[in-house]
N, C-alpha and C. Protein backbone atom coordinates (compact mmCIF):
# COMPACT_ATOMS: atom_id res chain seq x y z
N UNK A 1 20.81 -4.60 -30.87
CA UNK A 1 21.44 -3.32 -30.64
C UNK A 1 21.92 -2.75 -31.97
N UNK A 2 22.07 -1.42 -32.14
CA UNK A 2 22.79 -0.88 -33.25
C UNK A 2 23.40 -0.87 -33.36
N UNK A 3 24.24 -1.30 -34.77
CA UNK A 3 25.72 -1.26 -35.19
C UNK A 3 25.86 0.33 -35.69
N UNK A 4 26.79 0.84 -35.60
CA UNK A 4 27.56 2.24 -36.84
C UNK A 4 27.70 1.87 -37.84
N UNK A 5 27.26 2.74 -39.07
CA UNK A 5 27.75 1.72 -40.19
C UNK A 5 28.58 1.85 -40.77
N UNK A 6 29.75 3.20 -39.96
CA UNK A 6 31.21 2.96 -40.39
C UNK A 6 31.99 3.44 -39.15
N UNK A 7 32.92 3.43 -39.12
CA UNK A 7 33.43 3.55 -38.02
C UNK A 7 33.84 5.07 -37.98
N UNK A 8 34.15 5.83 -36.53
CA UNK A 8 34.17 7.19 -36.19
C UNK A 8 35.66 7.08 -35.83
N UNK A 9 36.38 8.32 -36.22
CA UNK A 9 37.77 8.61 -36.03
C UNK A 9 37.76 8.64 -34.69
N UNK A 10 39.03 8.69 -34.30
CA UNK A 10 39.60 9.28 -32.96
C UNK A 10 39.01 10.30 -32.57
N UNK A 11 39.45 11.53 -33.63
CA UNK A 11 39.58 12.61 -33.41
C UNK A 11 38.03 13.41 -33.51
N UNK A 12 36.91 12.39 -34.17
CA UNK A 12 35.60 13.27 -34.06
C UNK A 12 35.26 12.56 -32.85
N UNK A 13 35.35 11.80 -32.49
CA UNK A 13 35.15 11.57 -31.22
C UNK A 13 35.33 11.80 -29.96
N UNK A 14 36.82 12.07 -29.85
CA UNK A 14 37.10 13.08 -28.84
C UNK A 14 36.88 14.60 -28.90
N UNK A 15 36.46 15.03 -30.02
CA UNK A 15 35.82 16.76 -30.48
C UNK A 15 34.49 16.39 -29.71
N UNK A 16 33.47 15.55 -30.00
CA UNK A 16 32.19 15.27 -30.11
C UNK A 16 32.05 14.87 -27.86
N UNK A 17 32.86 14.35 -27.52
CA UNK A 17 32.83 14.31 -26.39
C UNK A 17 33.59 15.66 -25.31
N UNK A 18 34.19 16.20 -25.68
CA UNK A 18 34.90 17.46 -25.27
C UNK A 18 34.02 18.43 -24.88
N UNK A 19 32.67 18.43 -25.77
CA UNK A 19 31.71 19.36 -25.48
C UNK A 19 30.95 19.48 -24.83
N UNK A 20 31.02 17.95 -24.19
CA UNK A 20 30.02 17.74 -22.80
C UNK A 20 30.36 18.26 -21.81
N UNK A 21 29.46 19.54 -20.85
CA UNK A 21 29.77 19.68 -19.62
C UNK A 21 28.79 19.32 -18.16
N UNK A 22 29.48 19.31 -17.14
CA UNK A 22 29.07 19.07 -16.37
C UNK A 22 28.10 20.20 -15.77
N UNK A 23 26.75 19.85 -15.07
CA UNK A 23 26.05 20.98 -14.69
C UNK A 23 26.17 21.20 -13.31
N UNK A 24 26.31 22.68 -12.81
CA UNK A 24 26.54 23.16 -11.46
C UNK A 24 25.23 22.33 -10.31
N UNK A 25 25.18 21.92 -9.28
CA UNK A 25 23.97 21.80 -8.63
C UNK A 25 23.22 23.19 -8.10
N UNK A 26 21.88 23.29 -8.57
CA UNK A 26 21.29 24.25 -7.84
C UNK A 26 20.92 23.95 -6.36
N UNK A 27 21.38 24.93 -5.42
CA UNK A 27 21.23 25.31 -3.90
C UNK A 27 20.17 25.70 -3.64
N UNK A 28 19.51 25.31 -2.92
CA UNK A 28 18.54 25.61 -1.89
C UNK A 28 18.50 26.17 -0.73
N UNK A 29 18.29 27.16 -0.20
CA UNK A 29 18.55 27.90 1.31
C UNK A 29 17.29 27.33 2.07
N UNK A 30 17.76 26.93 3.19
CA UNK A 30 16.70 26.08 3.87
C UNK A 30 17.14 26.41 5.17
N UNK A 31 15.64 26.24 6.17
CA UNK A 31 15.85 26.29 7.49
C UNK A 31 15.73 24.74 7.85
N UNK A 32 16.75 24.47 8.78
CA UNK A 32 16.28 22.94 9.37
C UNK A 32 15.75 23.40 11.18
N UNK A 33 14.84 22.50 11.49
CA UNK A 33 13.99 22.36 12.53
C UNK A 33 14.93 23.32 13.74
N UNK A 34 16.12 22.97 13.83
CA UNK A 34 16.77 23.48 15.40
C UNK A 34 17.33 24.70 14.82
N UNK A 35 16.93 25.31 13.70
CA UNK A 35 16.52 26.60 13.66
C UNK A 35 18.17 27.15 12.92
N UNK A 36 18.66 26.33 11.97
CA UNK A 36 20.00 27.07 10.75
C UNK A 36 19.78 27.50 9.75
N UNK A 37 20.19 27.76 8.99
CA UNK A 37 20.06 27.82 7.66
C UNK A 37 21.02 27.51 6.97
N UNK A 38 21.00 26.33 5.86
CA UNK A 38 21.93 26.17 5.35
C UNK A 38 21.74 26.21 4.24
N UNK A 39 22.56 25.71 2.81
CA UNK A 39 22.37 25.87 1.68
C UNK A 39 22.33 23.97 1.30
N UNK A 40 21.43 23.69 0.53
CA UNK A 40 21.61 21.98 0.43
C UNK A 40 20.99 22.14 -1.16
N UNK A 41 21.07 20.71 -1.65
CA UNK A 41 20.72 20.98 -3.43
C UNK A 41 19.05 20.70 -3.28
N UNK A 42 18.50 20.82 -3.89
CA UNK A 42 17.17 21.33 -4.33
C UNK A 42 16.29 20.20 -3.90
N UNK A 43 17.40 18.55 -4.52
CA UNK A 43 16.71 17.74 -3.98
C UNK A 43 16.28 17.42 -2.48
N UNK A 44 17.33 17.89 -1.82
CA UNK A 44 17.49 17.49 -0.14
C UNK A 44 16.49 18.08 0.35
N UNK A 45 15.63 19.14 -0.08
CA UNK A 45 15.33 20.87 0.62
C UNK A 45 14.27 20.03 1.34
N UNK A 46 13.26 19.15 1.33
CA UNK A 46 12.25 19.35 1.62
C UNK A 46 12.56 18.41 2.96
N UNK A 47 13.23 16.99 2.42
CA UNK A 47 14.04 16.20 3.82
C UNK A 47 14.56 17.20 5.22
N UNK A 48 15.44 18.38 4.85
CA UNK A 48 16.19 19.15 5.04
C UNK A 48 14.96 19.43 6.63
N UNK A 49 14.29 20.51 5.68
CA UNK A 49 13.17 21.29 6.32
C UNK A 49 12.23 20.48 7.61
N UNK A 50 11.90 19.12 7.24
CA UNK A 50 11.61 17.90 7.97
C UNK A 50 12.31 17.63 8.95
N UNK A 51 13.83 17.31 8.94
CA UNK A 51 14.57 17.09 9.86
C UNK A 51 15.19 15.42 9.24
N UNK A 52 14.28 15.13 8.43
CA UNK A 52 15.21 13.62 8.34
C UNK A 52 16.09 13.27 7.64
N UNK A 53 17.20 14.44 7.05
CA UNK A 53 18.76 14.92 6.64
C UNK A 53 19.13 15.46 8.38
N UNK A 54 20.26 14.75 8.62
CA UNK A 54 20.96 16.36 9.23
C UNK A 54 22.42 16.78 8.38
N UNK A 55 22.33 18.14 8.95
CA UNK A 55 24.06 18.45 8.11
C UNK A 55 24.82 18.72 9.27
């Protein structure tokens, strides 16, 4: 594994992590079989549409 070959402050480190954000999930509008429509994430859509999610 890699070592650093000096060590990182506190403070660039918590700058350097601060900037990470989290990403929104994209929604999917989907009909399920008994005929709704709901909104589910992009991955679910196709389960959704199938019937083998329910919400």
């Amino acid at each position: 594994m890699a070592l650093p070959k000096t060590r990182t402050s506190r403070a660039n480190t918590h700058a350097r992590r601060s900037q990470w954000k989290a990403q929104a999930v994209d929604l999917a509008t989907v009909t399920t079989p008994e005929g709704e429509t709901v909104r589910v994430p992009q991955q679910l859509a196709q389960a959704v549409r199938k019937g083998y999610v329910k919400l």
